[in-house]
N, C-alpha and C. Protein backbone atom coordinates (compact mmCIF):
# COMPACT_ATOMS: atom_id res chain seq x y z
N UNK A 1 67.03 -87.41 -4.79
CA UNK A 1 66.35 -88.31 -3.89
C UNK A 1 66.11 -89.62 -4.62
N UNK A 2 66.65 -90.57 -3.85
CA UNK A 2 66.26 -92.04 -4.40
C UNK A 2 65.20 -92.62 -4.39
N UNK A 3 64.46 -92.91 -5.46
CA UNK A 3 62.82 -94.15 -5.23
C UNK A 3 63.26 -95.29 -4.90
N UNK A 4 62.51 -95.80 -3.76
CA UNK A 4 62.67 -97.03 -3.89
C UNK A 4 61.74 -97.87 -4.25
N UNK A 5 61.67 -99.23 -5.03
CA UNK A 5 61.07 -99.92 -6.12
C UNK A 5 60.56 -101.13 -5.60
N UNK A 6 59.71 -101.31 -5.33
CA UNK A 6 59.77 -103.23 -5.14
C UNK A 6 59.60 -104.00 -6.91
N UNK A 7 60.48 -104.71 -6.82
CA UNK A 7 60.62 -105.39 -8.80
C UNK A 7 59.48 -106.54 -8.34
N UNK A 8 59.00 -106.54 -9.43
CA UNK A 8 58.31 -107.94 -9.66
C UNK A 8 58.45 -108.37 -11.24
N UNK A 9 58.85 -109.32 -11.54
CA UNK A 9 59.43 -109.88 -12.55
C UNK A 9 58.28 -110.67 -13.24
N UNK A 10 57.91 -110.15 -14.60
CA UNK A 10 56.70 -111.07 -15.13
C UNK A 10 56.87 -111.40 -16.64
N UNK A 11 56.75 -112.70 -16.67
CA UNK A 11 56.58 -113.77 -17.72
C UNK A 11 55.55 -113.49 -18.58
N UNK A 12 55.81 -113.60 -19.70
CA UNK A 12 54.62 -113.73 -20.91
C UNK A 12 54.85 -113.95 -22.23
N UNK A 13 55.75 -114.74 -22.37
CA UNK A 13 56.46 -114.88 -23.76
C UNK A 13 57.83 -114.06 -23.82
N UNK A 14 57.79 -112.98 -23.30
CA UNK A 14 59.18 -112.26 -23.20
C UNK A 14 59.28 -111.71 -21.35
N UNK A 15 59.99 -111.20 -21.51
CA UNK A 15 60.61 -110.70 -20.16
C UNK A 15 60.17 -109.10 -20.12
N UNK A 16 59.41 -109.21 -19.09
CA UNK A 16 59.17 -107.84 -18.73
C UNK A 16 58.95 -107.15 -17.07
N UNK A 17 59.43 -105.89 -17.06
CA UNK A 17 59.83 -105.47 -15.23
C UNK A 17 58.47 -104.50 -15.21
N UNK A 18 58.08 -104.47 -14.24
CA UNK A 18 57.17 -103.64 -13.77
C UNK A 18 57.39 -103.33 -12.03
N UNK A 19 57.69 -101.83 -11.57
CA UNK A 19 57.91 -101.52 -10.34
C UNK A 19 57.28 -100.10 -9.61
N UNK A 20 56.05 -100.71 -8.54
CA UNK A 20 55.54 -99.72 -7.66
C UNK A 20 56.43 -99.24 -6.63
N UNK A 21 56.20 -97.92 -6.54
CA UNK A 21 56.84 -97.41 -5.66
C UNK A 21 56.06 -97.74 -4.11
N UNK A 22 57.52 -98.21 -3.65
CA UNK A 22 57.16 -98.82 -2.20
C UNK A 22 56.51 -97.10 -1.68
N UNK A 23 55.54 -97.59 -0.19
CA UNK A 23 54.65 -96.29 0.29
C UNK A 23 55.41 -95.87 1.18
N UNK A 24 55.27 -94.32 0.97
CA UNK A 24 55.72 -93.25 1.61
C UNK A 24 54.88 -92.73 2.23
N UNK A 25 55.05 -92.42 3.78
CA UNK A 25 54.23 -92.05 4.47
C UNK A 25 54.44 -90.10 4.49
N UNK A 26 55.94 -89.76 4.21
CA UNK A 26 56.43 -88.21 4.07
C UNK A 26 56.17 -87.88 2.74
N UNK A 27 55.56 -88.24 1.53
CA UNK A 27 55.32 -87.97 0.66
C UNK A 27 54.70 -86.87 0.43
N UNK A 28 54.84 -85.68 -0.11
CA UNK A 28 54.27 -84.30 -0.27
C UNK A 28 52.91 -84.13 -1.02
N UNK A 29 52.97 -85.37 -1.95
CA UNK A 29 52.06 -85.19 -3.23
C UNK A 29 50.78 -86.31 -2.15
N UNK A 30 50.87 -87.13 -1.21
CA UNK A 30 49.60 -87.75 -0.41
C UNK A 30 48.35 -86.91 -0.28
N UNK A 31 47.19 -87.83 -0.35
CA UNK A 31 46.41 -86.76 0.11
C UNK A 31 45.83 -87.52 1.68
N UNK A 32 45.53 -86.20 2.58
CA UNK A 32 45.64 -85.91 3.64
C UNK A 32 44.45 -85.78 4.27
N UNK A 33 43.71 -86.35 5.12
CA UNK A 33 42.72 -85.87 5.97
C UNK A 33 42.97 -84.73 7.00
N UNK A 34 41.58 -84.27 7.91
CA UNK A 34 41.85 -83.38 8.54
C UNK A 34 42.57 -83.37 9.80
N UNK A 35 43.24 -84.35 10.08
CA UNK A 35 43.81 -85.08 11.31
C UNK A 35 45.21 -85.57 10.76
N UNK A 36 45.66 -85.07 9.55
CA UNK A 36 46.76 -85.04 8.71
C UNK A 36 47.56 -86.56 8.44
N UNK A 37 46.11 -87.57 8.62
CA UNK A 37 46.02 -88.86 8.70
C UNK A 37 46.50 -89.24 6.60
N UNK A 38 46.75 -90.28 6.35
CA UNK A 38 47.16 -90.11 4.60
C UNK A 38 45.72 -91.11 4.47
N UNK A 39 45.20 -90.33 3.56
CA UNK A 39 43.47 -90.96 2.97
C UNK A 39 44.48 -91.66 1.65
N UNK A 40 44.80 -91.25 0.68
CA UNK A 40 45.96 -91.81 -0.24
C UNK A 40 46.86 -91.52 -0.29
N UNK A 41 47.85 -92.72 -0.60
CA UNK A 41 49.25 -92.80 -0.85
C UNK A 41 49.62 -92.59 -2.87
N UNK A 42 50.88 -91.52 -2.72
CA UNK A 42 50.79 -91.16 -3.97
C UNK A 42 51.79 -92.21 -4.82
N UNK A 43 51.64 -92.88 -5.87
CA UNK A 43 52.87 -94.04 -6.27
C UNK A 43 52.77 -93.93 -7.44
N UNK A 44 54.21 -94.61 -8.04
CA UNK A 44 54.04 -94.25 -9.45
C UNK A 44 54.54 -95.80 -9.76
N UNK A 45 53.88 -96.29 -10.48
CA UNK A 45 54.26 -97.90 -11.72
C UNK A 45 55.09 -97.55 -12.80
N UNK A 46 56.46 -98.28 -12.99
CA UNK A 46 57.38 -97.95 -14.00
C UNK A 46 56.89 -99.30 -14.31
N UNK A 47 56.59 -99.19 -16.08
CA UNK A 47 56.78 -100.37 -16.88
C UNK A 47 58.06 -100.66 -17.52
N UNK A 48 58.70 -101.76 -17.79
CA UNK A 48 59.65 -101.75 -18.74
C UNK A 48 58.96 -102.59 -20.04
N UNK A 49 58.55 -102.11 -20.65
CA UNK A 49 58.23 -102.53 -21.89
C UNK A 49 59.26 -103.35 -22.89
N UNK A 50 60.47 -102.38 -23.18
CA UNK A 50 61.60 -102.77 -23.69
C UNK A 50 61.23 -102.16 -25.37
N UNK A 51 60.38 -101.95 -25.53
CA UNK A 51 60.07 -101.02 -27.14
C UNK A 51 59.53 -100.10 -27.29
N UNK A 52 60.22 -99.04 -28.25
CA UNK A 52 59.87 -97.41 -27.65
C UNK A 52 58.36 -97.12 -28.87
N UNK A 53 57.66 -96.05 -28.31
CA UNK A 53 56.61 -95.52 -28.68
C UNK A 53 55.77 -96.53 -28.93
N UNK A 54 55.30 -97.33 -28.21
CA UNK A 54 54.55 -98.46 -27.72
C UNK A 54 53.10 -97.57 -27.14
N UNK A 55 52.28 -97.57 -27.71
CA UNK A 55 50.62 -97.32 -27.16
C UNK A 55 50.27 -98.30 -25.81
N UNK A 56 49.73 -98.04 -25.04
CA UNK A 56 49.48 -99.10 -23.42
C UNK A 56 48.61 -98.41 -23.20
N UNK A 57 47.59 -99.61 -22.79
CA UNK A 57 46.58 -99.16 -22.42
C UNK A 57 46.51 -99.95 -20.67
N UNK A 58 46.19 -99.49 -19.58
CA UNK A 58 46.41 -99.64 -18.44
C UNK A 58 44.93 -99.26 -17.45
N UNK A 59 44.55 -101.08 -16.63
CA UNK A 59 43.16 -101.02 -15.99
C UNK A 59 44.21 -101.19 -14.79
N UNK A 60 43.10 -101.03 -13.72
CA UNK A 60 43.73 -100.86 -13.05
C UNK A 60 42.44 -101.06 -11.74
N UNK A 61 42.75 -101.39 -10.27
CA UNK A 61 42.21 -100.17 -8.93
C UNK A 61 43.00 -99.22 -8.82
N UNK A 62 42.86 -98.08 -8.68
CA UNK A 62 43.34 -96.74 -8.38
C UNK A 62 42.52 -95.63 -8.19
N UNK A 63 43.23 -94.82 -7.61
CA UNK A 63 42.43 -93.56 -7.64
C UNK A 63 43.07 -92.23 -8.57
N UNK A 64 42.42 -91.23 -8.64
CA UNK A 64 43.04 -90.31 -9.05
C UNK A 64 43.57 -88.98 -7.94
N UNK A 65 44.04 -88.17 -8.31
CA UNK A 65 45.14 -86.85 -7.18
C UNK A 65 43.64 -86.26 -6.58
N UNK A 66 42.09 -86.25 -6.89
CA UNK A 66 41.07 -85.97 -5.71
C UNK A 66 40.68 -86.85 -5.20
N UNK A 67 41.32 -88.18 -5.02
CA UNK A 67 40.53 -89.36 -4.48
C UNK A 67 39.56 -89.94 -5.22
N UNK A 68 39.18 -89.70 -6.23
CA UNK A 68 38.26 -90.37 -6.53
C UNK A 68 39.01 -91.71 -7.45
N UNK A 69 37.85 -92.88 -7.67
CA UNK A 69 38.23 -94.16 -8.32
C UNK A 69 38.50 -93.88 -9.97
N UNK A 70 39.15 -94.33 -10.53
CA UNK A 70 39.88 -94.02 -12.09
C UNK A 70 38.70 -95.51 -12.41
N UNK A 71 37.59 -94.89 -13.37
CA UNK A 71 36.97 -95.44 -14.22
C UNK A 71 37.79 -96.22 -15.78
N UNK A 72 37.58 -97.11 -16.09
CA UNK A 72 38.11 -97.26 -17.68
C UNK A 72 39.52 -97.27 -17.82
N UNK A 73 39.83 -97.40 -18.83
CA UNK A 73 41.40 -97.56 -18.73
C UNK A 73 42.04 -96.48 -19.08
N UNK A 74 43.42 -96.48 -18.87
CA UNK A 74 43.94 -95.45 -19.25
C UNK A 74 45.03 -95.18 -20.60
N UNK A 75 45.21 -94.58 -21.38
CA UNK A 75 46.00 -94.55 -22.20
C UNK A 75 47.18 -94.25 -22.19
N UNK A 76 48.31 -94.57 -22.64
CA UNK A 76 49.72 -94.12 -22.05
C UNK A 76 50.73 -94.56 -23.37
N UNK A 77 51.54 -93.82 -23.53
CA UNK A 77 52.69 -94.68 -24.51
C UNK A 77 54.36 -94.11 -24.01
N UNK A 78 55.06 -95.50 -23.97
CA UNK A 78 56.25 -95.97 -23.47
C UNK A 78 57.55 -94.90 -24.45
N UNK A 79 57.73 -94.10 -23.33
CA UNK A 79 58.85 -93.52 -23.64
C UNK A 79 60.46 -93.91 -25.10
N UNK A 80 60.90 -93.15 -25.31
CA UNK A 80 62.25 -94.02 -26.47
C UNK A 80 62.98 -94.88 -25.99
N UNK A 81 63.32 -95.25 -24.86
CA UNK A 81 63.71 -95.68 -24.10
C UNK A 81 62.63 -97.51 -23.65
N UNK A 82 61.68 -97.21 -23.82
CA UNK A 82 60.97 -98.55 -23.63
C UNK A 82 59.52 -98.47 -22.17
N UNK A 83 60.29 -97.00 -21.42
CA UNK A 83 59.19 -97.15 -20.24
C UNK A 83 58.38 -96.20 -19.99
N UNK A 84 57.62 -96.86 -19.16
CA UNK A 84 56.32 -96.09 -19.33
C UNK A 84 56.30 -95.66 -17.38
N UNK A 85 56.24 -94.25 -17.28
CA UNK A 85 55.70 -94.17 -15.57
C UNK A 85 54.54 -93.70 -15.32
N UNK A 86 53.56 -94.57 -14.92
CA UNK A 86 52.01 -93.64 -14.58
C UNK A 86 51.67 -93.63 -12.91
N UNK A 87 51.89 -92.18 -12.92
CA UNK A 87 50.90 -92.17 -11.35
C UNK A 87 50.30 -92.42 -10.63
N UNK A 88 50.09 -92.70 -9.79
CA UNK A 88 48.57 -93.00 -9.43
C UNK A 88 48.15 -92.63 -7.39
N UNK A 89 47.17 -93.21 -7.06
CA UNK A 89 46.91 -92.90 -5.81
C UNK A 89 46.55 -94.35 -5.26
N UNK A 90 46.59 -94.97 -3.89
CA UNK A 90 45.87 -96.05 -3.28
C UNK A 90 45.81 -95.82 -2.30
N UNK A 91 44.64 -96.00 -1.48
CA UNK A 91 44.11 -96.00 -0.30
C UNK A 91 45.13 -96.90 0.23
N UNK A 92 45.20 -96.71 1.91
CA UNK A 92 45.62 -97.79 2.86
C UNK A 92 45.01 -98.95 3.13
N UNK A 93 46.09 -99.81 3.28
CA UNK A 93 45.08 -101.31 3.34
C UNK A 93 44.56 -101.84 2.46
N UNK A 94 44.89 -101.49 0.72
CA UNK A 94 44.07 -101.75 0.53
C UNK A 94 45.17 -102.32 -1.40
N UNK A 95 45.29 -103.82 -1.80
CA UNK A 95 46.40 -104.09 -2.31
C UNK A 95 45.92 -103.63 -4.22
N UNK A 96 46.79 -103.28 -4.87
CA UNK A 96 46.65 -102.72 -5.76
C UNK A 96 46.99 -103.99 -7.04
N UNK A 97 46.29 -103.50 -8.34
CA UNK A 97 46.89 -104.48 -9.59
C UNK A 97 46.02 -103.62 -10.60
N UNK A 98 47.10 -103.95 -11.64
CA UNK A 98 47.08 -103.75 -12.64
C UNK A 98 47.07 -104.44 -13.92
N UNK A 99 46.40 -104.78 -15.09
CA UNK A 99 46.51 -105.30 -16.10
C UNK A 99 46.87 -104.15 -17.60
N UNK A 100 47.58 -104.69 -17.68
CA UNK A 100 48.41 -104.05 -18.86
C UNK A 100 48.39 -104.10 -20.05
N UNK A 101 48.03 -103.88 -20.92
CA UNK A 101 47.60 -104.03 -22.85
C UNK A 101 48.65 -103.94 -23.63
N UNK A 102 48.84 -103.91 -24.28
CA UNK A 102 49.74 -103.65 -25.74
C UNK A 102 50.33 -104.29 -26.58
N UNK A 103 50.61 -103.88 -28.12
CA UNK A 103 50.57 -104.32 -28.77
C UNK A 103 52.16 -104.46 -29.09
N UNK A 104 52.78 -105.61 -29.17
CA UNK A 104 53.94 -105.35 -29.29
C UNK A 104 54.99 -105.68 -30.50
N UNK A 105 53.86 -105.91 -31.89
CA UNK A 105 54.39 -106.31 -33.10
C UNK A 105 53.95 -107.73 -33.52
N UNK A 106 53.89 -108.37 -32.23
CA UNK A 106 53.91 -109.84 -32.06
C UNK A 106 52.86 -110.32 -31.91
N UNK A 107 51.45 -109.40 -31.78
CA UNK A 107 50.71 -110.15 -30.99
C UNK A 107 50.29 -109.21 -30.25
N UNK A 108 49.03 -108.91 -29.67
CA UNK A 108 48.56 -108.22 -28.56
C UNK A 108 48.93 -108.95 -27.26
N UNK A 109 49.70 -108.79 -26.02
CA UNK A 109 50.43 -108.32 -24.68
C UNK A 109 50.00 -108.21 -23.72
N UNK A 110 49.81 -108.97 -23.00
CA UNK A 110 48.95 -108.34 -21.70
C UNK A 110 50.42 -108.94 -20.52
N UNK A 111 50.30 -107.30 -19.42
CA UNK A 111 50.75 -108.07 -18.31
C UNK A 111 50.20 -107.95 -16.97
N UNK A 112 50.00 -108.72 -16.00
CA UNK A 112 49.27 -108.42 -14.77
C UNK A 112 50.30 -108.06 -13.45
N UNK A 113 50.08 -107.05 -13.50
CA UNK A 113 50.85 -106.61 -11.71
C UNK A 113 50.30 -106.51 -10.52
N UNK A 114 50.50 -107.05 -9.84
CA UNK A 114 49.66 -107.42 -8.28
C UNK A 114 50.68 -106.85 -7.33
N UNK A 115 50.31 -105.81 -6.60
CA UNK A 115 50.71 -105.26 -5.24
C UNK A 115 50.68 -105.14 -3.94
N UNK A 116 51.59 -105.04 -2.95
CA UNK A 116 50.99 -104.79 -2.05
C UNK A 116 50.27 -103.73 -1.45
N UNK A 117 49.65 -103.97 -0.15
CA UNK A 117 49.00 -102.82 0.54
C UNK A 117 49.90 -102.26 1.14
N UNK A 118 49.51 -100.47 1.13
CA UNK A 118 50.40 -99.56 1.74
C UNK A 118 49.35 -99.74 3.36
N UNK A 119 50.78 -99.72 4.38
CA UNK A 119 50.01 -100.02 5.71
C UNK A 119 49.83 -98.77 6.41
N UNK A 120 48.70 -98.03 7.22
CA UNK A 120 47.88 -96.66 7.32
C UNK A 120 49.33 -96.72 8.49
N UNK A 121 49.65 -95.00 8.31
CA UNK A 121 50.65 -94.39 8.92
C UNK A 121 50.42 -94.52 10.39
N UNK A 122 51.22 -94.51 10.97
CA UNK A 122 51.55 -94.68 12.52
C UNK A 122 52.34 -93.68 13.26
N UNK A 123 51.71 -92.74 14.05
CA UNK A 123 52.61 -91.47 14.54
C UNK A 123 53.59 -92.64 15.63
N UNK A 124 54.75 -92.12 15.74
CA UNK A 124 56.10 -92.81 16.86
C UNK A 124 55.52 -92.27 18.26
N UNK A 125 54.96 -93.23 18.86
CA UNK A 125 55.00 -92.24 20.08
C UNK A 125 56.16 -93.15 21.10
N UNK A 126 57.15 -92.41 21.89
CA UNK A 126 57.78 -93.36 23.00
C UNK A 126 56.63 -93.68 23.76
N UNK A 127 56.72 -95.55 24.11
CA UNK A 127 56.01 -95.96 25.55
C UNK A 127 56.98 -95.88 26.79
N UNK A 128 56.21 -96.10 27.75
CA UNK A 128 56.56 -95.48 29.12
C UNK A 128 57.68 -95.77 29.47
N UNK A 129 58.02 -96.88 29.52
CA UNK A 129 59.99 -97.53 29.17
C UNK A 129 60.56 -96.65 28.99
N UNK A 130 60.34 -96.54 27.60
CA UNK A 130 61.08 -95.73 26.50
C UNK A 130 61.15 -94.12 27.19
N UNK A 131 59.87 -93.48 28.02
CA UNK A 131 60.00 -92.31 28.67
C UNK A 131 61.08 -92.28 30.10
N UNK A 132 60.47 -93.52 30.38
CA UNK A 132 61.45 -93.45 31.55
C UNK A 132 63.12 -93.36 31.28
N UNK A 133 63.52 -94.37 30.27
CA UNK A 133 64.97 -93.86 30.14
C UNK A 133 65.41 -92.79 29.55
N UNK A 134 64.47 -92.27 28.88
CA UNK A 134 64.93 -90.25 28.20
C UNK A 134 64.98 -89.88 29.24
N UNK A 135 64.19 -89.90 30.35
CA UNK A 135 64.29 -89.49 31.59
C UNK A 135 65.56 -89.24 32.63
N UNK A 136 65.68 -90.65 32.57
CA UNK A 136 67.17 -90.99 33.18
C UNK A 136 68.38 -90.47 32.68
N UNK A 137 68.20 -90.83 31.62
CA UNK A 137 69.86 -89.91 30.58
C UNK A 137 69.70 -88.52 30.96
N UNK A 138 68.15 -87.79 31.05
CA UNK A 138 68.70 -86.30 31.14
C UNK A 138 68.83 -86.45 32.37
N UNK A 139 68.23 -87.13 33.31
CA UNK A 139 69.29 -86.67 34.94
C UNK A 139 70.30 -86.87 34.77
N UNK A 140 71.58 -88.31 34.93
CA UNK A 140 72.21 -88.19 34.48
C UNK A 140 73.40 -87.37 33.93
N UNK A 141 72.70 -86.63 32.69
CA UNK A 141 73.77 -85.70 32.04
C UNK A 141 73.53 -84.67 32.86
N UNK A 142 72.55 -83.85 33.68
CA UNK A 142 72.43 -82.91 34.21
C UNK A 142 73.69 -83.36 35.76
N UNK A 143 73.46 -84.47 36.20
CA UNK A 143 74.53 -84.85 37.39
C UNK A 143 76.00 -84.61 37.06
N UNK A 144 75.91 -85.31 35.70
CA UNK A 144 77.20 -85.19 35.55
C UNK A 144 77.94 -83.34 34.70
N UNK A 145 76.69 -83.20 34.12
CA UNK A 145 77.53 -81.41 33.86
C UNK A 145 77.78 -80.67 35.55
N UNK A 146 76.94 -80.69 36.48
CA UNK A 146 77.22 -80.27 37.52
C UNK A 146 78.18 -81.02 38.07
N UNK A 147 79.00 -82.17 38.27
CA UNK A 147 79.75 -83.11 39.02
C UNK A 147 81.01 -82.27 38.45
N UNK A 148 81.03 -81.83 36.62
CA UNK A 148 82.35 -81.25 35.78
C UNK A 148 82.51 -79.87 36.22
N UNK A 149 81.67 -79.23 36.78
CA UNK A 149 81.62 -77.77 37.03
C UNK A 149 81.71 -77.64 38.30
N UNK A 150 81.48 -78.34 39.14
CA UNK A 150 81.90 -78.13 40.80
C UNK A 150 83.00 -77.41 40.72
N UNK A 151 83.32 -76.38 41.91
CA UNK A 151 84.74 -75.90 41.83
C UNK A 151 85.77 -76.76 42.60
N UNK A 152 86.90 -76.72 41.95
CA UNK A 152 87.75 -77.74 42.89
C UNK A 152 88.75 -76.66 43.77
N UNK A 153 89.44 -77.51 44.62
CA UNK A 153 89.91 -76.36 45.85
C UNK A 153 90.97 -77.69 45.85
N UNK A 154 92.19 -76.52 45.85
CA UNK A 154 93.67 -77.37 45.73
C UNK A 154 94.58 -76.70 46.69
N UNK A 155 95.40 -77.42 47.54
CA UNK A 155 96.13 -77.22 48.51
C UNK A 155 97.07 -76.45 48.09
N UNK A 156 97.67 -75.14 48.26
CA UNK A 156 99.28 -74.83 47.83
C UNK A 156 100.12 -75.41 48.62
């Protein structure tokens, strides 16, 4: 299964990618009210750091997998590879950011990621239009399976 990413590209002396996962409303890991409404959306932030075993320290709004708000920062260090993926949860409506720490040889690092809001799920319902022509197609196909099945009567 493919993630899809929104990139946001951020400046700070070097080049660095940071990407939230756009919101999923079929997401398994959401958490769910009793009206199976999504109270949070589950997303994960890929950093690209670009240098491996890198310490990051990561503030944030977020929540954690019971809903509740993630106090203090969090600790994390960037894969051999350079990246770092941390979890997280956000309410609907409601736009997310992050400030980012680390130390990168050079200098202590900061980067800021600003997100959008995941927009509160929407069941599909057809409007009445939309009922009326489901409507029509099944007459329709019902006219026409009976029009194909009539018996025909042929002269010898």
């Amino acid at each position: 299964m493919k993630k899809l990413f929104l990139t946001l590209l951020l400046c700070a002396s070097f080049i660095g990618f940071a990407k939230a996962q756009v919101c999923n409303c079929n997401d398994p890991l959401n958490i769910l009210d009793g009206d199976l409404q999504v109270l949070f959306f589950h997303r994960t932030l890929v950093l690209d750091i670009g240098q491996a075993n890198i310490p990051v320290e990561i503030f944030g709004n977020w929540f954690d997998n019971a809903g509740m708000p993630v106090s203090g920062p969090v600790n994390a260090m960037t894969d051999n590879d350079g990246f770092l993926e941390f979890e997280f949860f956000s309410p609907p409506a409601v736009a997310i950011d992050f400030d980012v720490h680390y130390n990168s040889g050079q200098g202590e690092l900061s980067l800021l990621y600003m997100g959008s809001a995941c927009e509160p799920c929407m069941a599909i319902i057809p409007t009445m239009g939309q009922w009326a022509t489901i409507c029509l197609v099944l007459l329709m196909m019902i006219v026409g399976v009976a029009y194909q099945k009539r018996p025909s009567y042929q002269m010898l």
